[in-house]
C-alpha atoms as a PDB file:
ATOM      1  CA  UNK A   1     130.380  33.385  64.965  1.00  0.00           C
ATOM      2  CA  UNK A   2     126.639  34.343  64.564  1.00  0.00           C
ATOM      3  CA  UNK A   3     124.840  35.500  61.300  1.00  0.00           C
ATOM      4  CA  UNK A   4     124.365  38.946  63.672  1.00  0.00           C
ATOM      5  CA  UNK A   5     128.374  39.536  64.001  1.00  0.00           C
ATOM      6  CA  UNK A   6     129.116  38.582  60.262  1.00  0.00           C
ATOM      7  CA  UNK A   7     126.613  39.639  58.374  1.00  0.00           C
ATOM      8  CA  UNK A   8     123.543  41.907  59.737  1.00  0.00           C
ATOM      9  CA  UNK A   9     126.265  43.929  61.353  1.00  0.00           C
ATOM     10  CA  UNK A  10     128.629  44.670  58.371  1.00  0.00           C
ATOM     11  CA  UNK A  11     126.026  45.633  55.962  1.00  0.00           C
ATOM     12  CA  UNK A  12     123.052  47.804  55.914  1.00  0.00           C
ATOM     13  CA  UNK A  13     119.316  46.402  55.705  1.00  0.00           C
ATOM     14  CA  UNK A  14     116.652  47.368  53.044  1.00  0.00           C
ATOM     15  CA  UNK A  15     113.464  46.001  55.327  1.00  0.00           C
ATOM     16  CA  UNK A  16     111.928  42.559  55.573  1.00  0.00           C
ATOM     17  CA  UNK A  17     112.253  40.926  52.004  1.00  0.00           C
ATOM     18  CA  UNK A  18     116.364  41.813  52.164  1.00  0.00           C
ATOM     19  CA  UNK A  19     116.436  41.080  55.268  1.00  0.00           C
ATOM     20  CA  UNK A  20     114.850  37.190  54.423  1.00  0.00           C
ATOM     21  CA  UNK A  21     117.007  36.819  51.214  1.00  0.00           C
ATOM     22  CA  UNK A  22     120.607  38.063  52.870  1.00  0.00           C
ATOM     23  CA  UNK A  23     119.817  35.163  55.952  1.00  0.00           C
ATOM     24  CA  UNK A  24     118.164  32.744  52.949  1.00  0.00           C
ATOM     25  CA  UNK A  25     122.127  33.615  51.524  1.00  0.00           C
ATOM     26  CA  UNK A  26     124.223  33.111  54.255  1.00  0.00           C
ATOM     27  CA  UNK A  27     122.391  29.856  56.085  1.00  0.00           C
ATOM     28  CA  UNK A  28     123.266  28.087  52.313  1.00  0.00           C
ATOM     29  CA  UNK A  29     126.461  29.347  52.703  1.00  0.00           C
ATOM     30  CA  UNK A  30     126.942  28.441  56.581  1.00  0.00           C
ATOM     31  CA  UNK A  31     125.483  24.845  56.372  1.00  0.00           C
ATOM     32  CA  UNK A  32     126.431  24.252  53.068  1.00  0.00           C
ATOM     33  CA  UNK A  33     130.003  25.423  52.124  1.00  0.00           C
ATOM     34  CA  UNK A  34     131.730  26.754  55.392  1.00  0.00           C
ATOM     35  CA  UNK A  35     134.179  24.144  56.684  1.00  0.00           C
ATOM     36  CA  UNK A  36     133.343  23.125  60.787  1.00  0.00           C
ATOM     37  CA  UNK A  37     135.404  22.489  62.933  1.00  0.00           C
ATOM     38  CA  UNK A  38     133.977  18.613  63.877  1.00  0.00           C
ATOM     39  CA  UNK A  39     134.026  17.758  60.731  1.00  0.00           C
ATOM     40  CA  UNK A  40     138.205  18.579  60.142  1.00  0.00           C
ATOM     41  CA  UNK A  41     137.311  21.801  58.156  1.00  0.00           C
ATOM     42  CA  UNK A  42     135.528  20.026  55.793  1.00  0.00           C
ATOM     43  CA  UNK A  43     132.089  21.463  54.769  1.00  0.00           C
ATOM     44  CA  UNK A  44     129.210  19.513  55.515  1.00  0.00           C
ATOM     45  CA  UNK A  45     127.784  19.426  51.815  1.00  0.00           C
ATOM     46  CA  UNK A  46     131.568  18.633  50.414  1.00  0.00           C
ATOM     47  CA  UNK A  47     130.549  17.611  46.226  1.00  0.00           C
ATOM     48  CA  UNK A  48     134.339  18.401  45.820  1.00  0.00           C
ATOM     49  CA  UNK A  49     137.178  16.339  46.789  1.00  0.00           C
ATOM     50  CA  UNK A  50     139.758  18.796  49.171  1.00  0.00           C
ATOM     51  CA  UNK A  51     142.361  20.078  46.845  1.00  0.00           C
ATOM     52  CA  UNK A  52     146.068  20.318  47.735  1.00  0.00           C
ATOM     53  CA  UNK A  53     146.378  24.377  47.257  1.00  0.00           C
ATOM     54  CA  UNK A  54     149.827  24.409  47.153  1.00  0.00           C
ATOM     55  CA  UNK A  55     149.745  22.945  43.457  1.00  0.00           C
ATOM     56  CA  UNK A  56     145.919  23.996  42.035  1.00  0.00           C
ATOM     57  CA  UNK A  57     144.713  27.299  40.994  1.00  0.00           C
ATOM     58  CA  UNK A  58     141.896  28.301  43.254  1.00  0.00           C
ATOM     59  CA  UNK A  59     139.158  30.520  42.533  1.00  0.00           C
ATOM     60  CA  UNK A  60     137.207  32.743  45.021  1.00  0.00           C
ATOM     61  CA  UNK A  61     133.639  33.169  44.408  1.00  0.00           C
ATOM     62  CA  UNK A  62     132.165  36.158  46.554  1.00  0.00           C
ATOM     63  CA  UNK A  63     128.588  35.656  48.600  1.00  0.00           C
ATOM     64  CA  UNK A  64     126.946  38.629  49.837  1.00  0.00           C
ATOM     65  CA  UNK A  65     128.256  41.043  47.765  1.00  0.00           C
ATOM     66  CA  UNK A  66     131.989  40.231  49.179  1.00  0.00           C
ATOM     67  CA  UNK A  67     131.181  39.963  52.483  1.00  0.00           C
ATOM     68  CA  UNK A  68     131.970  36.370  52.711  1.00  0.00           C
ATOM     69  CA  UNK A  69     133.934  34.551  50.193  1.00  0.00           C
ATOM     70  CA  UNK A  70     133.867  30.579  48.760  1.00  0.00           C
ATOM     71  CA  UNK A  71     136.544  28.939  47.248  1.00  0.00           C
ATOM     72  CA  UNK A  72     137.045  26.342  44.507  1.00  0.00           C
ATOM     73  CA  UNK A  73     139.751  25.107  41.763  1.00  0.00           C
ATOM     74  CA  UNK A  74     139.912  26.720  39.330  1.00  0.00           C
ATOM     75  CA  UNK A  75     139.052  25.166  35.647  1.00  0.00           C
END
């Protein structure tokens, strides 16, 4: 996927400055939190240990306004 087909595509741009802070937004999100594929779906900035979801709470932390969501246990 591209920054084009899931973000600048879904939502509507206010000019140049949102433009800058909705990619700023999503390239954290992308290189920071979205599991890849080479790495076994882990994310490449990982500061949390994987968590078995089938006995934790999660808790789903929304980025751009919804458009993409996070996840994390919940306290």
């Amino acid at each position: 996927m591209t920054a084009r087909s899931e973000v600048t595509d879904r939502m509507l741009i206010f000019g140049e400055r949102h433009l800058r802070r909705t990619l700023d937004q999503y390239a954290r999100h992308y290189n920071g939190h979205r599991p890849h594929r080479a790495l076994q779906l882990q994310p490449p900035r990982s500061d949390r240990p994987v968590v078995d979801l089938t006995h934790e709470r999660i808790k789903r932390r929304p980025v751009l306004g919804g458009l993409i969501n996070e996840y994390e246990r919940a306290a």
